[in-house]
C-alpha atoms as a PDB file:
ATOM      1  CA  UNK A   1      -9.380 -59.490  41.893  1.00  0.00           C
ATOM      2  CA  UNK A   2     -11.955 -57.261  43.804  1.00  0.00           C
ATOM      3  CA  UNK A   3     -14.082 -55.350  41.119  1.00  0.00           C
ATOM      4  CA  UNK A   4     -13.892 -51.350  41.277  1.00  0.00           C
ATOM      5  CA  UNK A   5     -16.840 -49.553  43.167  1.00  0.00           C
ATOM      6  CA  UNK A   6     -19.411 -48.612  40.612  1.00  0.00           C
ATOM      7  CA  UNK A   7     -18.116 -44.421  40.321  1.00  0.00           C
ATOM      8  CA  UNK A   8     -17.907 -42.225  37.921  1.00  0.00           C
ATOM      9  CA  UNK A   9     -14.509 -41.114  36.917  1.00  0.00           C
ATOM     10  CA  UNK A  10     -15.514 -37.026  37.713  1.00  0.00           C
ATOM     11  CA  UNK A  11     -16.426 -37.799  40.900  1.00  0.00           C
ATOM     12  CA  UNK A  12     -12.937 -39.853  41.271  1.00  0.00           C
ATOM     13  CA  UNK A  13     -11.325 -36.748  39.603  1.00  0.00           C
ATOM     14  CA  UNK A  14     -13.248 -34.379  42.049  1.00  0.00           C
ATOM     15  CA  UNK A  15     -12.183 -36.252  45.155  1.00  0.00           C
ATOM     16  CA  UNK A  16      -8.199 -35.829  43.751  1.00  0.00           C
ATOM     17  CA  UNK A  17      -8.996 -32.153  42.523  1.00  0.00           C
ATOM     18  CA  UNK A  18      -9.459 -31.983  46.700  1.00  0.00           C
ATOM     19  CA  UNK A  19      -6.929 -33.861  48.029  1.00  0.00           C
ATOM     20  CA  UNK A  20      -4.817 -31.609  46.043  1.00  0.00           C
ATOM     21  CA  UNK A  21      -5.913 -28.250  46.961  1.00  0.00           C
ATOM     22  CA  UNK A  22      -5.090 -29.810  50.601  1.00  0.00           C
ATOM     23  CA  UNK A  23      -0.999 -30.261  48.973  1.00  0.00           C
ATOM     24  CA  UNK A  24      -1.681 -34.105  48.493  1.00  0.00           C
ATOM     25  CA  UNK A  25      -2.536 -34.905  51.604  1.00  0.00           C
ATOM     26  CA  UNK A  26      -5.629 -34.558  53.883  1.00  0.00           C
ATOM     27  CA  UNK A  27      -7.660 -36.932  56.895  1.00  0.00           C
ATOM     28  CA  UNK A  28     -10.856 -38.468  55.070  1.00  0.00           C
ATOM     29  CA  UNK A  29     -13.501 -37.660  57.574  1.00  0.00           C
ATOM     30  CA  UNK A  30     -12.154 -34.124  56.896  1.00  0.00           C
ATOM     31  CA  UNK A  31     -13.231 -34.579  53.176  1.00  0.00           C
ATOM     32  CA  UNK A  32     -16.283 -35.933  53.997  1.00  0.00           C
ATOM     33  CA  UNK A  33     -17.440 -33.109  56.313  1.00  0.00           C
ATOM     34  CA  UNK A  34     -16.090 -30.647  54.622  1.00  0.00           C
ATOM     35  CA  UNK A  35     -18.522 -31.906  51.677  1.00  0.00           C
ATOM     36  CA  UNK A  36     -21.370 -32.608  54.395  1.00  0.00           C
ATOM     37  CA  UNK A  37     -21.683 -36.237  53.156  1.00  0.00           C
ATOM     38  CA  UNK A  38     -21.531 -39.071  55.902  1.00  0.00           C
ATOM     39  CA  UNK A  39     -18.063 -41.258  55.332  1.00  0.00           C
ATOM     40  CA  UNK A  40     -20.074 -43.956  54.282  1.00  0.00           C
ATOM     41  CA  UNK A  41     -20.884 -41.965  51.211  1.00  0.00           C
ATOM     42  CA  UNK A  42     -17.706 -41.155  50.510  1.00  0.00           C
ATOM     43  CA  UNK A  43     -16.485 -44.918  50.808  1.00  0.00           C
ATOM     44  CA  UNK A  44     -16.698 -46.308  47.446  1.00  0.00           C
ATOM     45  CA  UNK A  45     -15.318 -43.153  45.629  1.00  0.00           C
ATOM     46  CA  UNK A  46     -12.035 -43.784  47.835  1.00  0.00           C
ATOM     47  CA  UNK A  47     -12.026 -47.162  47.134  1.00  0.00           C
ATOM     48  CA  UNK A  48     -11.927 -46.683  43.268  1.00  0.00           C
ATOM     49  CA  UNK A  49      -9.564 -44.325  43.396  1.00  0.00           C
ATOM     50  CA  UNK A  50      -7.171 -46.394  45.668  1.00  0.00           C
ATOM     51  CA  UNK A  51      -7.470 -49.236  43.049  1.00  0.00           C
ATOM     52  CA  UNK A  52      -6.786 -46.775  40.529  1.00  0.00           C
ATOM     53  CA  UNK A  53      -3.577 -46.268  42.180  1.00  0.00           C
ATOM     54  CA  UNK A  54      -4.633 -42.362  42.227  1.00  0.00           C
ATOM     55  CA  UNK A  55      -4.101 -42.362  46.090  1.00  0.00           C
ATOM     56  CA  UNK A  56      -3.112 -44.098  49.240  1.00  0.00           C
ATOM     57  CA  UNK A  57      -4.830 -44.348  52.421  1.00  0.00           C
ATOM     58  CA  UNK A  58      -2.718 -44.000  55.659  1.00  0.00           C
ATOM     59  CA  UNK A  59      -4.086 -44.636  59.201  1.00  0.00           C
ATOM     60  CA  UNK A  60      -7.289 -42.180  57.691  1.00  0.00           C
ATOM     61  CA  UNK A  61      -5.282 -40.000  55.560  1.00  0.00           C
ATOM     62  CA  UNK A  62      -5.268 -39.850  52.200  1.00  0.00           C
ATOM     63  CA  UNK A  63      -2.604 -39.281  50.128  1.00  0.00           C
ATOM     64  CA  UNK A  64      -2.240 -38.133  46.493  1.00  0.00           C
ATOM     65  CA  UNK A  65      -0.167 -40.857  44.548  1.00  0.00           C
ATOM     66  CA  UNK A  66       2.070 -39.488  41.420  1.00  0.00           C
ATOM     67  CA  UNK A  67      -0.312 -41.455  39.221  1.00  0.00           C
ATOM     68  CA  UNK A  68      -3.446 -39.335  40.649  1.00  0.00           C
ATOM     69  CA  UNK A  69      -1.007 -36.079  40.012  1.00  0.00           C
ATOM     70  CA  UNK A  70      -0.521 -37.386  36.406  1.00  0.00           C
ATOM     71  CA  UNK A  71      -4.055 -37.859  36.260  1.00  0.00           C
ATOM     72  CA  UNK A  72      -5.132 -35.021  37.364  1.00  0.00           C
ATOM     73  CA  UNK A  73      -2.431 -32.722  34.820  1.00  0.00           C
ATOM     74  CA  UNK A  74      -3.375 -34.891  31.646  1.00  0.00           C
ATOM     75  CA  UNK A  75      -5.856 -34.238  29.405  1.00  0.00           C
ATOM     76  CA  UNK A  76      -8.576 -36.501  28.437  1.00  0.00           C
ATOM     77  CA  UNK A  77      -6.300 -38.740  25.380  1.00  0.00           C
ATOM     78  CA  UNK A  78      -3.262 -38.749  28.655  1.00  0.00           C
ATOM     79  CA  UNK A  79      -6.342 -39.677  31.216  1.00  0.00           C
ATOM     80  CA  UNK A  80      -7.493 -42.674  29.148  1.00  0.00           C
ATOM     81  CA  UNK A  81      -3.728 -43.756  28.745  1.00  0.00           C
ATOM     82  CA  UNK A  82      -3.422 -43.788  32.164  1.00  0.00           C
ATOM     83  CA  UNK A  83      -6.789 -45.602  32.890  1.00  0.00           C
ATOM     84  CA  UNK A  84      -5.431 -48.521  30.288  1.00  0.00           C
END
């Protein structure tokens, strides 16, 4: 199994925070511009969070999983559940 990009979990968290303001779904080269970073940069924080099973990534666009929802409405003891 393919280790998980070295990320921190806010930055994960930030990156769902967005997809959701965008109603769970949103191009990633949108993302990335709209947070002036290159794609590259963006890369490994997508990656984690796809392991996670927070989103899926679809032809470009990302989409909000109902894991990443439950992630994102738990608090921290319901956020390390989920990461277990």
């Amino acid at each position: 199994m393919k280790p998980i990009p070295r990320t921190h979990l806010s930055v994960v968290a930030g990156l769902l925070e967005i997809l959701e303001d965008y109603e769970g779904k949103v191009d990633a080269a949108k993302i990335a511009d709209e947070l002036m970073l290159e794609l590259d940069d963006i890369l490994p924080v997508i990656e984690a969070a796809g392991m996670l099973g927070f989103i899926k990534v679809d032809s470009g666009d990302l989409i909000l999983t109902e894991k990443g929802r439950e992630y994102l409405a738990g608090n921290s003891t319901q956020r390390k559940k989920i990461l277990n």
